[in-house]
N, C-alpha and C. Protein backbone atom coordinates (compact mmCIF):
# COMPACT_ATOMS: atom_id res chain seq x y z
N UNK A 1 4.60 9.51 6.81
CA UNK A 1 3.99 8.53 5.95
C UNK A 1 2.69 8.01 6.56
N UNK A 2 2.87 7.84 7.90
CA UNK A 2 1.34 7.75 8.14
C UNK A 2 0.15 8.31 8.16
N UNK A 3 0.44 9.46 8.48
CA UNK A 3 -0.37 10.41 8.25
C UNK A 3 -1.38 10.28 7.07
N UNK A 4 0.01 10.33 5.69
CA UNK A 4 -0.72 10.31 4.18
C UNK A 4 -1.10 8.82 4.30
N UNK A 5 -0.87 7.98 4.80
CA UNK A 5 -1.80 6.74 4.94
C UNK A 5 -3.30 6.92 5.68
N UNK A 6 -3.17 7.47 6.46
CA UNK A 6 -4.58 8.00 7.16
C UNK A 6 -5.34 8.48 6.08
N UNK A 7 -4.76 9.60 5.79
CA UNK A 7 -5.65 10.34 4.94
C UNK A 7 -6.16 9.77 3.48
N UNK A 8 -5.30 9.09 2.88
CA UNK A 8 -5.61 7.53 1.84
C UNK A 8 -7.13 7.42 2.19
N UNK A 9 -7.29 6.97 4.10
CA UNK A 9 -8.89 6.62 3.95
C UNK A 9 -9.72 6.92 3.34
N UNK A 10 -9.91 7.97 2.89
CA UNK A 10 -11.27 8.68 2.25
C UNK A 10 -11.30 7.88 0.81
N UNK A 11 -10.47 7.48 0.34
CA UNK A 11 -10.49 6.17 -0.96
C UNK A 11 -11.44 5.01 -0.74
N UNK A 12 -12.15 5.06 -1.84
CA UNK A 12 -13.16 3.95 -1.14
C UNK A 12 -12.94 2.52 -1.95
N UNK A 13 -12.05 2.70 -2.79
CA UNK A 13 -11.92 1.55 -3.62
C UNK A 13 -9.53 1.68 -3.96
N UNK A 14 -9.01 0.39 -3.67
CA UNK A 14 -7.76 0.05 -3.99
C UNK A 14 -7.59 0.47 -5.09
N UNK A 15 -8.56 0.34 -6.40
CA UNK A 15 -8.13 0.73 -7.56
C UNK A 15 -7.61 2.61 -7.75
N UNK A 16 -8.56 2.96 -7.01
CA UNK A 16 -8.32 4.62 -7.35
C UNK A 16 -6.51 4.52 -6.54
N UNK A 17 -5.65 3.93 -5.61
CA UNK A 17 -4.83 4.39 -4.88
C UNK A 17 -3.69 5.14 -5.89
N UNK A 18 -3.23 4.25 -7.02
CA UNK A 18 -2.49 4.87 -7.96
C UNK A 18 -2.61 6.15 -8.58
N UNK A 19 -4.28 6.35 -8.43
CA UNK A 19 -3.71 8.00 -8.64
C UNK A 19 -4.18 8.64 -7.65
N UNK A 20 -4.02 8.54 -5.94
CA UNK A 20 -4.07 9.43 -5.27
C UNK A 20 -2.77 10.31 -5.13
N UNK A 21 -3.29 11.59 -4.33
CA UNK A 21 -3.11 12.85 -3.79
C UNK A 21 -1.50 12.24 -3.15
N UNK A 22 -2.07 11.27 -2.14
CA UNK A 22 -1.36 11.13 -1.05
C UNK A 22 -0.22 10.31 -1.76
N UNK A 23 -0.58 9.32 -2.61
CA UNK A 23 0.64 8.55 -3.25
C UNK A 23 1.54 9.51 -4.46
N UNK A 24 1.62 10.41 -4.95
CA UNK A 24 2.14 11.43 -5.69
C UNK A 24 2.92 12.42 -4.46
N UNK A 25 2.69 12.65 -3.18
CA UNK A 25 3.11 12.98 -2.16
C UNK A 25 4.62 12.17 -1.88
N UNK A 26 3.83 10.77 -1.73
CA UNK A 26 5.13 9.86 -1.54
C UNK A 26 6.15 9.49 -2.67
N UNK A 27 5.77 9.96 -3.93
CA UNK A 27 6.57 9.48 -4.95
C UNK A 27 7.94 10.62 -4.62
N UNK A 28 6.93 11.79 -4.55
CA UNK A 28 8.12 13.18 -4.36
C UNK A 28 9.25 12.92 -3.43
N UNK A 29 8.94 12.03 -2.21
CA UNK A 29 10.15 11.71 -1.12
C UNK A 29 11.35 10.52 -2.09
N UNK A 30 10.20 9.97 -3.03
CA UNK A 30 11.25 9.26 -4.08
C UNK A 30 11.74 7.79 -3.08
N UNK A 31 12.88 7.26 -3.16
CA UNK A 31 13.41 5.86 -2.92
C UNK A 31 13.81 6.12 -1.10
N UNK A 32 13.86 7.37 -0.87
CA UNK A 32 13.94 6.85 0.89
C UNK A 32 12.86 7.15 1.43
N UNK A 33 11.43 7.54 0.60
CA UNK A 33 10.45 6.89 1.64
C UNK A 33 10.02 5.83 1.93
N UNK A 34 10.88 4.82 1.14
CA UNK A 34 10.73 2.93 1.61
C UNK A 34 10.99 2.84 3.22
N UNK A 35 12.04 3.47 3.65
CA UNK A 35 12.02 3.26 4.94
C UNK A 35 11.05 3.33 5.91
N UNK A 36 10.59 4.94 5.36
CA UNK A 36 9.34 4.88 6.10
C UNK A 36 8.16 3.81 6.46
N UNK A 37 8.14 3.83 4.86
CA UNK A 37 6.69 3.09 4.71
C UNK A 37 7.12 1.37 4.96
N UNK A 38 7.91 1.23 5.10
CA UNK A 38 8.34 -0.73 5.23
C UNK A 38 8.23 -0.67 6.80
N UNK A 39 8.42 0.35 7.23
CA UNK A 39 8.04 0.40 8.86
C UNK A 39 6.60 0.26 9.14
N UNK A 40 6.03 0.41 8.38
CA UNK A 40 4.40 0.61 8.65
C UNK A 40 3.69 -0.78 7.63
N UNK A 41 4.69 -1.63 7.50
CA UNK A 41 3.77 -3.08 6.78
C UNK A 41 2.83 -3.79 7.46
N UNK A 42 3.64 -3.80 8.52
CA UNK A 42 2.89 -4.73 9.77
C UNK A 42 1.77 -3.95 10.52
N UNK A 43 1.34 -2.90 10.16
CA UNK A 43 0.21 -2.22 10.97
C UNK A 43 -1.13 -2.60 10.42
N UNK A 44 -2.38 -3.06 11.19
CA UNK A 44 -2.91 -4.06 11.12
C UNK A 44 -4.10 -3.64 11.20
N UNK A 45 -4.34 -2.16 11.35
CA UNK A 45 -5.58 -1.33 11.48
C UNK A 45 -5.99 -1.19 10.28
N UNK A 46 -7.40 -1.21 10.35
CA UNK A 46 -8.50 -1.05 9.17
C UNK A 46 -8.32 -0.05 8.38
N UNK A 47 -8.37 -0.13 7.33
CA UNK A 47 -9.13 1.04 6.32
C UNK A 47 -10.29 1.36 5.63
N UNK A 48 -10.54 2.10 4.88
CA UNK A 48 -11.99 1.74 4.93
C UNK A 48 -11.72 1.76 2.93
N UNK A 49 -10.51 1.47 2.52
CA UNK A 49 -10.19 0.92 1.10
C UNK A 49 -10.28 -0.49 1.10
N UNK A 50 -11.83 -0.49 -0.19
CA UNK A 50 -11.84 -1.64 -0.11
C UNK A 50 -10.97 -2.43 -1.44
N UNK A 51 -10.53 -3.90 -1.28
CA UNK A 51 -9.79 -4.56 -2.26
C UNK A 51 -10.95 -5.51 -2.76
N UNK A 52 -11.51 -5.27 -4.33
CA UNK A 52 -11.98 -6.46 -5.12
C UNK A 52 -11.20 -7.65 -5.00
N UNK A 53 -9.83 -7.56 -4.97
CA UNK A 53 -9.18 -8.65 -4.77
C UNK A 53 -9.30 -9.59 -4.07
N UNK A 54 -9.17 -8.70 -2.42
CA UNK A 54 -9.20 -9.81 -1.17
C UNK A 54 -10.63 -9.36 -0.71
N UNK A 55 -11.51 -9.08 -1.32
CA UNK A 55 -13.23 -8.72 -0.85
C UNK A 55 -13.12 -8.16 0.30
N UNK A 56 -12.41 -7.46 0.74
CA UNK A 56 -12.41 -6.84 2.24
C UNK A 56 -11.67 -5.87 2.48
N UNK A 57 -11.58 -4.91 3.26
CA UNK A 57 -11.28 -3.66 3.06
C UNK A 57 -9.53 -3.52 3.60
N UNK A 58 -8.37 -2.98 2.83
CA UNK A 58 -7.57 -3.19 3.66
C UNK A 58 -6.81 -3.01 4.62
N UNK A 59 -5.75 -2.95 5.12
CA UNK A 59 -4.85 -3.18 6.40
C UNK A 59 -4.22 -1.73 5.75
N UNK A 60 -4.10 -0.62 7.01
CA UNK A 60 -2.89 0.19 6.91
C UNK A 60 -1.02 -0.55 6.11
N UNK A 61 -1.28 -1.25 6.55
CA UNK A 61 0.16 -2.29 6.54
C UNK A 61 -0.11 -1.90 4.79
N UNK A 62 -1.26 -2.66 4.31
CA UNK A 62 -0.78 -3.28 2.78
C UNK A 62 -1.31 -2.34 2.07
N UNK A 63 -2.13 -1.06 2.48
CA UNK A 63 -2.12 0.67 1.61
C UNK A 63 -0.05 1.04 1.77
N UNK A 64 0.29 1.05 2.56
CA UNK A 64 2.01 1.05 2.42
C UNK A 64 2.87 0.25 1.83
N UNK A 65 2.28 -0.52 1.66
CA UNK A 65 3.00 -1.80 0.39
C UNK A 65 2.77 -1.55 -0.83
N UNK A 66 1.37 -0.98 -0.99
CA UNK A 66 0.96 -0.61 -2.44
C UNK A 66 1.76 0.71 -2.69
N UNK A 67 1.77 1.74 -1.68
CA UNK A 67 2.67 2.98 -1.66
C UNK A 67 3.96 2.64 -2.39
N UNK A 68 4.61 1.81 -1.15
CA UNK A 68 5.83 1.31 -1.95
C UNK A 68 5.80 0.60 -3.11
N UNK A 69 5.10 -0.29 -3.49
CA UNK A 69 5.26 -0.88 -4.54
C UNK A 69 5.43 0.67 -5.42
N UNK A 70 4.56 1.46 -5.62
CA UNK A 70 4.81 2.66 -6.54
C UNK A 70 5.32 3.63 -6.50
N UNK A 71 6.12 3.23 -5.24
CA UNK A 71 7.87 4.34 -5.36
C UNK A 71 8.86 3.63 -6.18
N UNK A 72 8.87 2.17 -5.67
CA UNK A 72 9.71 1.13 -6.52
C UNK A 72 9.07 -0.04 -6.94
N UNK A 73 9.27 -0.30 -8.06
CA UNK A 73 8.17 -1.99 -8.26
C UNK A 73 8.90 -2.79 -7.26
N UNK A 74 7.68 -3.58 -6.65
CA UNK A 74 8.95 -5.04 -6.07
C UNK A 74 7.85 -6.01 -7.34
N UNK A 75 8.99 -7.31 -7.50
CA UNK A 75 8.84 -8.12 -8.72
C UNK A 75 7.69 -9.44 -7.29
N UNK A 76 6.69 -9.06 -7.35
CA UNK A 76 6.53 -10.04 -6.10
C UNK A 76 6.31 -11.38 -6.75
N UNK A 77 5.95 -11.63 -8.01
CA UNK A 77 5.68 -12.71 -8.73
C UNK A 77 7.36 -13.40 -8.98
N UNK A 78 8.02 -13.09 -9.08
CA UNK A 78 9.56 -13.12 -9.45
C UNK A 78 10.42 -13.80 -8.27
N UNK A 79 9.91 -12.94 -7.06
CA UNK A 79 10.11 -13.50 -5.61
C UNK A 79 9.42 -13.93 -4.87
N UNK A 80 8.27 -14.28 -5.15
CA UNK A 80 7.65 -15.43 -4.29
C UNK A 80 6.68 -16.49 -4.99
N UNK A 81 6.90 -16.13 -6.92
CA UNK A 81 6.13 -17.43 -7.04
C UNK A 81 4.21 -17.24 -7.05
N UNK A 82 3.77 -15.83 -6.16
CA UNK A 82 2.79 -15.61 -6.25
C UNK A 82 2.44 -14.35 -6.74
N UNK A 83 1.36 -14.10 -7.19
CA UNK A 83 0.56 -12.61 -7.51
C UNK A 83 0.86 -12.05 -6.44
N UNK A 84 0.57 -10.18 -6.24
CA UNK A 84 0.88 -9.87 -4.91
C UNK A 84 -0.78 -10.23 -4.47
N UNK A 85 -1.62 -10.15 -4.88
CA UNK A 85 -2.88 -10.13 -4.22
C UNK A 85 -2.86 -11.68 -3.30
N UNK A 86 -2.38 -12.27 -3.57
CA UNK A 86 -2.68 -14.11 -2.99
C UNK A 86 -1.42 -13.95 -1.64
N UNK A 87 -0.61 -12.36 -1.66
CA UNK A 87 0.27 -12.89 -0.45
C UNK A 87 -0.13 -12.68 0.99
N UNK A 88 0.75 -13.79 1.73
CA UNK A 88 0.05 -13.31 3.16
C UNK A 88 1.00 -13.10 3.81
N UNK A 89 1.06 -11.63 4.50
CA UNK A 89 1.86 -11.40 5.68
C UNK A 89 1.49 -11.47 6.93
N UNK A 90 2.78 -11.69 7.65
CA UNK A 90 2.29 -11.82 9.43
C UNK A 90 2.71 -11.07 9.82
């Protein structure tokens, strides 16, 4: 999974991630590549995908959150009350 997170880089914008290469890769592993990729939230290295959202380019960590989010929805509004864009992880 990291790997296809690496390779994600060449995305220059969050919006294109839904229809990358690499995320159709991860759909194929289906519901146990959460493991993988929930291992890799907290990784904190740059990408060079940038988010209109958070104006800044993002975190390996949260290209694997978006991964996951589109293996499985998580309801993040449902469970925390916020958009996912406004959340902050440590």
């Amino acid at each position: 999974m990291e790997n296809l997170i690496a390779e994600a880089d060449s995305i220059k914008n969050s919006k294109q991630l839904n229809r990358a290469r690499q995320l159709a890769t991860v759909n194929d592993y289906g519901p146990p590549s959460l493991f993988a990729l929930a291992a890799l939230f907290t990784n904190t290295g740059k990408t060079n995908i940038y988010s209109d959202c958070w104006k800044r380019s993002l975190t390996a960590g949260e290209v694997a959150m978006i991964f996951a989010d589109h293996t499985e929805r998580v309801p993040y509004a449902t469970l925390t009350g916020m958009q996912n864009c406004t959340l902050t992880f440590s």
